[in-house]
Protein backbone atom coordinates (compact mmCIF):
# COMPACT_ATOMS: atom_id res chain seq x y z
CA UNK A 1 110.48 13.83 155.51
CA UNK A 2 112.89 13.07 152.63
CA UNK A 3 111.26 13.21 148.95
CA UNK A 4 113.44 10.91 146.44
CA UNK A 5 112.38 11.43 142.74
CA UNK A 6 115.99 10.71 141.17
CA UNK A 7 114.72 7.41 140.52
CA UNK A 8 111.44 6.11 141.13
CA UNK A 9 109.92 7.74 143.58
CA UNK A 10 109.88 7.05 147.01
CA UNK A 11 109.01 8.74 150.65
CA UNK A 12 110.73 8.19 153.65
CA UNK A 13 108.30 9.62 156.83
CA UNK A 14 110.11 11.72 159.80
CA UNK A 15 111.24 8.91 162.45
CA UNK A 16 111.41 6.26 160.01
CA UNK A 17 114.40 4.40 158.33
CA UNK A 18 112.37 2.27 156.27
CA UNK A 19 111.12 4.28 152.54
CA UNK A 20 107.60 4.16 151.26
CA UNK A 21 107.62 3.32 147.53
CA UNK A 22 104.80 4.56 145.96
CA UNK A 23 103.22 3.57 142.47
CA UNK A 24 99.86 4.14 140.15
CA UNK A 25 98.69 7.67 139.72
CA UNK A 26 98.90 8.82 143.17
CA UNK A 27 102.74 8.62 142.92
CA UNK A 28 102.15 10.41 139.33
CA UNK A 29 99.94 12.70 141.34
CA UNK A 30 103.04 13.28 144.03
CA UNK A 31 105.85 13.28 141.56
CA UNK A 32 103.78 16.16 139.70
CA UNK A 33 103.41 18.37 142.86
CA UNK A 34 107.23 17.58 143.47
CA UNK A 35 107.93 19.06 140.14
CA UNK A 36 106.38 22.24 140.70
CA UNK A 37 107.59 22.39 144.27
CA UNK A 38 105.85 24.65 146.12
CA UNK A 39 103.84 25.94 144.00
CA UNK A 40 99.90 25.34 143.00
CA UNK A 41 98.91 22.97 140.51
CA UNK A 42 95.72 23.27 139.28
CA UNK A 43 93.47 20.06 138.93
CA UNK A 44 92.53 19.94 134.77
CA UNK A 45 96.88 20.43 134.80
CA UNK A 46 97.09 17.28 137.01
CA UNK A 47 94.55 15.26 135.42
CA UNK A 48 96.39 15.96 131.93
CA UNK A 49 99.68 14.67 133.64
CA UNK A 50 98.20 11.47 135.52
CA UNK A 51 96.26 10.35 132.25
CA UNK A 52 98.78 11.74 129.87
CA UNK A 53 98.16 8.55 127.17
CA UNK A 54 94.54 8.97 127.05
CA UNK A 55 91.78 11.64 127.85
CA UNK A 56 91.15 11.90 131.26
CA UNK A 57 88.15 10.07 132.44
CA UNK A 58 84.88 12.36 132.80
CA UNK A 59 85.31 11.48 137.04
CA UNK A 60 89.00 12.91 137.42
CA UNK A 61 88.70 15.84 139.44
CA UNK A 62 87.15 13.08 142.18
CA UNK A 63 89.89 10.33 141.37
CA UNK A 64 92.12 13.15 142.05
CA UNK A 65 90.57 14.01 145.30
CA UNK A 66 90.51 10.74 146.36
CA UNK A 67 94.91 10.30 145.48
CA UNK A 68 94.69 13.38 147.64
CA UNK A 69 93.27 11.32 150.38
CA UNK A 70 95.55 8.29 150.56
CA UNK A 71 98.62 10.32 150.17
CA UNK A 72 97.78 12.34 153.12
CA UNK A 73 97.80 9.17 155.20
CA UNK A 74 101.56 8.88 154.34
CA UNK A 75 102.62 12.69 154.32
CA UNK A 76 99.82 14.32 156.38
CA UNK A 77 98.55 18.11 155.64
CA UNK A 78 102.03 18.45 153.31
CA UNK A 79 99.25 18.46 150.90
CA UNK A 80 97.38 21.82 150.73
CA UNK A 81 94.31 22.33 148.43
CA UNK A 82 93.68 25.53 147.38
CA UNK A 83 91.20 26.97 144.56
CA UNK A 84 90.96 24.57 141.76
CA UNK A 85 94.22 22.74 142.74
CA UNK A 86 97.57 21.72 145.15
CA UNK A 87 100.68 22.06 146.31
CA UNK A 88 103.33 20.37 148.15
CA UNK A 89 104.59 22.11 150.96
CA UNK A 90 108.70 21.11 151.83
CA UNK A 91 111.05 22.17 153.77
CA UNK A 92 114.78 22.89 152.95
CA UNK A 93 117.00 19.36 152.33
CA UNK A 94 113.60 17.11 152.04
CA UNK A 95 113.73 16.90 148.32
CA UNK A 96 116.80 14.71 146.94
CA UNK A 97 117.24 16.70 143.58
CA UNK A 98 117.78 20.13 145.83
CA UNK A 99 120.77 18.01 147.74
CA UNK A 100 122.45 16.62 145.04
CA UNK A 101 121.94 20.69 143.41
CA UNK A 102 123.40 22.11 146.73
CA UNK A 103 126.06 19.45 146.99
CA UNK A 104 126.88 20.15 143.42
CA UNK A 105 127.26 23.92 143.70
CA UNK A 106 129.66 23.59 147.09
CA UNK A 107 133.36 23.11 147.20
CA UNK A 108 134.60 20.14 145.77
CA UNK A 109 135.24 17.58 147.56
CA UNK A 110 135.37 13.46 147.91
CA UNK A 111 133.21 12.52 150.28
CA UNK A 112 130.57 15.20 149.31
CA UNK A 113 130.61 14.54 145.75
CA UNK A 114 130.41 10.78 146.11
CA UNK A 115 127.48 11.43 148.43
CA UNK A 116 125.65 13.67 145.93
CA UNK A 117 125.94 11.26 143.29
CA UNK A 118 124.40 8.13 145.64
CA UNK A 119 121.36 10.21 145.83
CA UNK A 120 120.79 9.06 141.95
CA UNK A 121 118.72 6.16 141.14
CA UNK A 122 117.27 6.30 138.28
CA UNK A 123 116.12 8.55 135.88
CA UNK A 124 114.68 11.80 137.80
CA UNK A 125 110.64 11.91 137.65
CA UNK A 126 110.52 8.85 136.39
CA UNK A 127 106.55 8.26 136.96
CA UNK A 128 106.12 11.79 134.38
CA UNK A 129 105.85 11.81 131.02
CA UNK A 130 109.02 12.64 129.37
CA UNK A 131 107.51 15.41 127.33
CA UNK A 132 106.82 16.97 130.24
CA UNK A 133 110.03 16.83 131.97
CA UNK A 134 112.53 16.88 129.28
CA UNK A 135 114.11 20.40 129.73
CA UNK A 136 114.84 19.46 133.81
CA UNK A 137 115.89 16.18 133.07
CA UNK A 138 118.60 17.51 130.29
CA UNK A 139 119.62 19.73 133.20
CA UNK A 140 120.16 17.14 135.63
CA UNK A 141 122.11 14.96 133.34
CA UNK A 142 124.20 17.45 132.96
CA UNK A 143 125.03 18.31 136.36
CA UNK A 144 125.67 14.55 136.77
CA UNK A 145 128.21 14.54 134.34
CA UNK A 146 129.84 17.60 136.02
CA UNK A 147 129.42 16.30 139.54
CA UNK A 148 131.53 12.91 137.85
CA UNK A 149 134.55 15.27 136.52
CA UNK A 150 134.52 17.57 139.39
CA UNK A 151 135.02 14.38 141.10
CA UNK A 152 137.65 12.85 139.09
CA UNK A 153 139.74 15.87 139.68
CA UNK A 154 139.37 15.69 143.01
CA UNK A 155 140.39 12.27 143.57
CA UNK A 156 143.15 13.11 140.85
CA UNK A 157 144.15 16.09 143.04
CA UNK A 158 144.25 14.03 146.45
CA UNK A 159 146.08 11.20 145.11
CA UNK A 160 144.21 8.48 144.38
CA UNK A 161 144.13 8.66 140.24
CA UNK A 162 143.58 5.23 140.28
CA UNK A 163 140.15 5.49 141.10
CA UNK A 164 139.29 8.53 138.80
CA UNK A 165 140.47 6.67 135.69
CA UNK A 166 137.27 4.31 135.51
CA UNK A 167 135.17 6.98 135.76
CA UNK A 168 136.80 9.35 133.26
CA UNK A 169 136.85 5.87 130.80
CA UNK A 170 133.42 6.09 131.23
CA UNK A 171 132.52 9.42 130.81
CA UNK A 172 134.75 9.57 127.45
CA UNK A 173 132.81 6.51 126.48
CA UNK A 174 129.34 7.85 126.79
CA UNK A 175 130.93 11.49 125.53
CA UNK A 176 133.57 10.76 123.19
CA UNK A 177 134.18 14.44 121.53
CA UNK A 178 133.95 16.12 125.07
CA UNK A 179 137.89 17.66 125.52
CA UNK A 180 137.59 18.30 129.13
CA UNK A 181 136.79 14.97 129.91
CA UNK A 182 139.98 13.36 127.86
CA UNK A 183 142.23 16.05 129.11
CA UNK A 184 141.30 14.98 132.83
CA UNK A 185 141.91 11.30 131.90
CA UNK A 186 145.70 11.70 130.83
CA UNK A 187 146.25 13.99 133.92
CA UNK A 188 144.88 10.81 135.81
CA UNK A 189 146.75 8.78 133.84
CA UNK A 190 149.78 10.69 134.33
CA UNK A 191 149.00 10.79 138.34
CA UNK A 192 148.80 7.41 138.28
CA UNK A 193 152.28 6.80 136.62
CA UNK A 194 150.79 5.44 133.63
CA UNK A 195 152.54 7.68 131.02
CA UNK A 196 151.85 5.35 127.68
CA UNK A 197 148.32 5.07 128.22
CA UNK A 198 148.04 8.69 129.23
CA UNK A 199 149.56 9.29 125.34
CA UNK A 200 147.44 7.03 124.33
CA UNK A 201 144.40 8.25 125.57
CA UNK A 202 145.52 11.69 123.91
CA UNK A 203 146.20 10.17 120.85
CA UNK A 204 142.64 8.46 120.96
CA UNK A 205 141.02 12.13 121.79
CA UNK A 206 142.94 13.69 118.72
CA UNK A 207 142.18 11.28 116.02
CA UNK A 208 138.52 11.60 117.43
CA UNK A 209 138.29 15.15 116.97
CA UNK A 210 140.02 15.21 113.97
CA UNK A 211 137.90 12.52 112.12
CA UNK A 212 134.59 13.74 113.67
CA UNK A 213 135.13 17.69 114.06
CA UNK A 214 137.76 18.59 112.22
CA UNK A 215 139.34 20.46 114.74
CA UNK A 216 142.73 19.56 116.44
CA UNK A 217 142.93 19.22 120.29
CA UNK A 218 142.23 22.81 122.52
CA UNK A 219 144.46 24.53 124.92
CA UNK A 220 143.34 21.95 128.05
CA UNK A 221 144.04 18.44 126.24
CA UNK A 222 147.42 19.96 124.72
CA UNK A 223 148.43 21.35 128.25
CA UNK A 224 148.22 17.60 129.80
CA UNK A 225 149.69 16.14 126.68
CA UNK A 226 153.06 18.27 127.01
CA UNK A 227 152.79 17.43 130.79
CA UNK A 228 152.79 14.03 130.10
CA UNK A 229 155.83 14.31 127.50
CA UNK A 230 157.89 15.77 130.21
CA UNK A 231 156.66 13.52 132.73
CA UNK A 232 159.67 10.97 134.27
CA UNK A 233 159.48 7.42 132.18
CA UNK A 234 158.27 4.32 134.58
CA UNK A 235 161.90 3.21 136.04
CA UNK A 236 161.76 0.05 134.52
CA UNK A 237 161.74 1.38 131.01
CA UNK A 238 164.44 4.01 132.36
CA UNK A 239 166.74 1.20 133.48
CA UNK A 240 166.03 -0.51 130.18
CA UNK A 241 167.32 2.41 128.31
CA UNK A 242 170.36 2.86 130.42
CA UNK A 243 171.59 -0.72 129.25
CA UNK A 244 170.00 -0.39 125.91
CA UNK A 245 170.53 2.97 124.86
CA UNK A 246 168.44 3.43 121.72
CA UNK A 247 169.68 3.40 118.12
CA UNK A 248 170.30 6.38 116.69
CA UNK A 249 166.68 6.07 114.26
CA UNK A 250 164.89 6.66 117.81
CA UNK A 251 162.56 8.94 117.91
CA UNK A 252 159.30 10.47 120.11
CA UNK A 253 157.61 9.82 115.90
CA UNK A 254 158.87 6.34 116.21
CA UNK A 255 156.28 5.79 119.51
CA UNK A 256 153.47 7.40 117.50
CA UNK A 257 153.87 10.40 119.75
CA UNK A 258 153.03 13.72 118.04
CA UNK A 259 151.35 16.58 119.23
């Protein structure tokens, strides 16, 4: 059985290739019990989720019953009532957010990070209401983001930069006063032999921090700035400057380059 909630929820049965997309208030009903995996939910707790924008109807604990019913025709006694409520039983790897959390927690590594991050669809519990799952869902964005980085590096680190520097752009788009994330993208940069953008990226970070924090760059964005300085200049700009040595005015200020 495989469980997918990182996106709207869907069921894939044992033996089957095909996934079950369920919708209505039994997959509210589902994606509840998925939340509290494993343990019991009672039924006035359900019945608040399922008819979170109004007041549950005065035959609930029956409609709820009845969900019960026609989910068990997909996922069979996984199901178990107890006194006053449910729970979900699962087994280890059947539940898509405890991959990508295992996945995330492992070594890095290409193929498994880029795997973890396929498992997302959507936004996680998507059927819930979002007062209800805020807290997780802050947590999971967050482990995204650090799944993305991890992964940049590691494509940075096996020698494909060129493929980490979209999603670094993107990351420093959607978090523009995160340092980690801007130091990564002039070591990519920098990998990928593309020394005046990497400067310019580090010039983008500092003004950004400087005009919104304050603060000048930290110890991580400096380090791959100075790398970057004493990087080797592309060989076409080297052979330039061997037959056009430059004037004696030249300086690293006159490129806007200062740490």
């Amino acid at each position: 059985m495989l469980y997918r909630v990182l996106g709207p929820l869907e069921v894939r049965p044992p033996g089957r290739e095909q996934v079950t997309r369920l919708a209505g208030k039994p997959a509210v009903l589902l994606t509840t019990l998925l939340y509290h995996e494993g343990e019991w939910v009672d039924r006035d707790q359900l019945a608040g989720t399922i008819w979170w924008q109004a007041t549950p109807p005065t035959s609930a604990r029956s409609n709820i019953n009845s969900y019960v019913w026609r989910l068990r025709r997909t996922l069979g006694s996984r199901i178990e009532a107890g006194p006053g409520g449910y729970r979900l039983r699962t087994r280890p790897g059947e539940v898509d957010v405890d991959r990508f959390r295992g996945a995330a927690h492992q070594v890095p590594a290409v193929d498994r990070l880029r795997a973890a991050l396929e498992l997302w669809r959507g936004t996680p519990y998507a059927e819930l209401p979002p007062s209800v799952t805020a807290p997780v869902v802050a947590g999971l964005d967050e482990l995204r983001r650090q799944v993305r980085e991890s992964l940049a590096a590691a494509l940075t680190a096996a020698g494909r930069a060129s493929e980490a520097i979209p999603l670094l752009r993107e990351l420093t788009l959607a978090e523009p006063l995160r340092e980690s994330t801007w130091a990564r993208l002039v070591d990519a940069l920098r990998h990928a032999g593309r020394r005046g953008e990497a400067l310019l990226a580090y010039d983008e970070a500092r003004r950004l921090l400087r005009s919104e924090l304050g603060v000048d760059p930290g110890t991580d964005l400096t380090g791959a700035y100075q790398q970057t300085l004493r990087a080797p200049a592309p060989r076409c700009i080297a052979a330039a400057s061997a037959v056009h040595p430059p004037g004696p005015g030249f300086s690293a200020r006159a490129e806007g380059r200062t740490p």
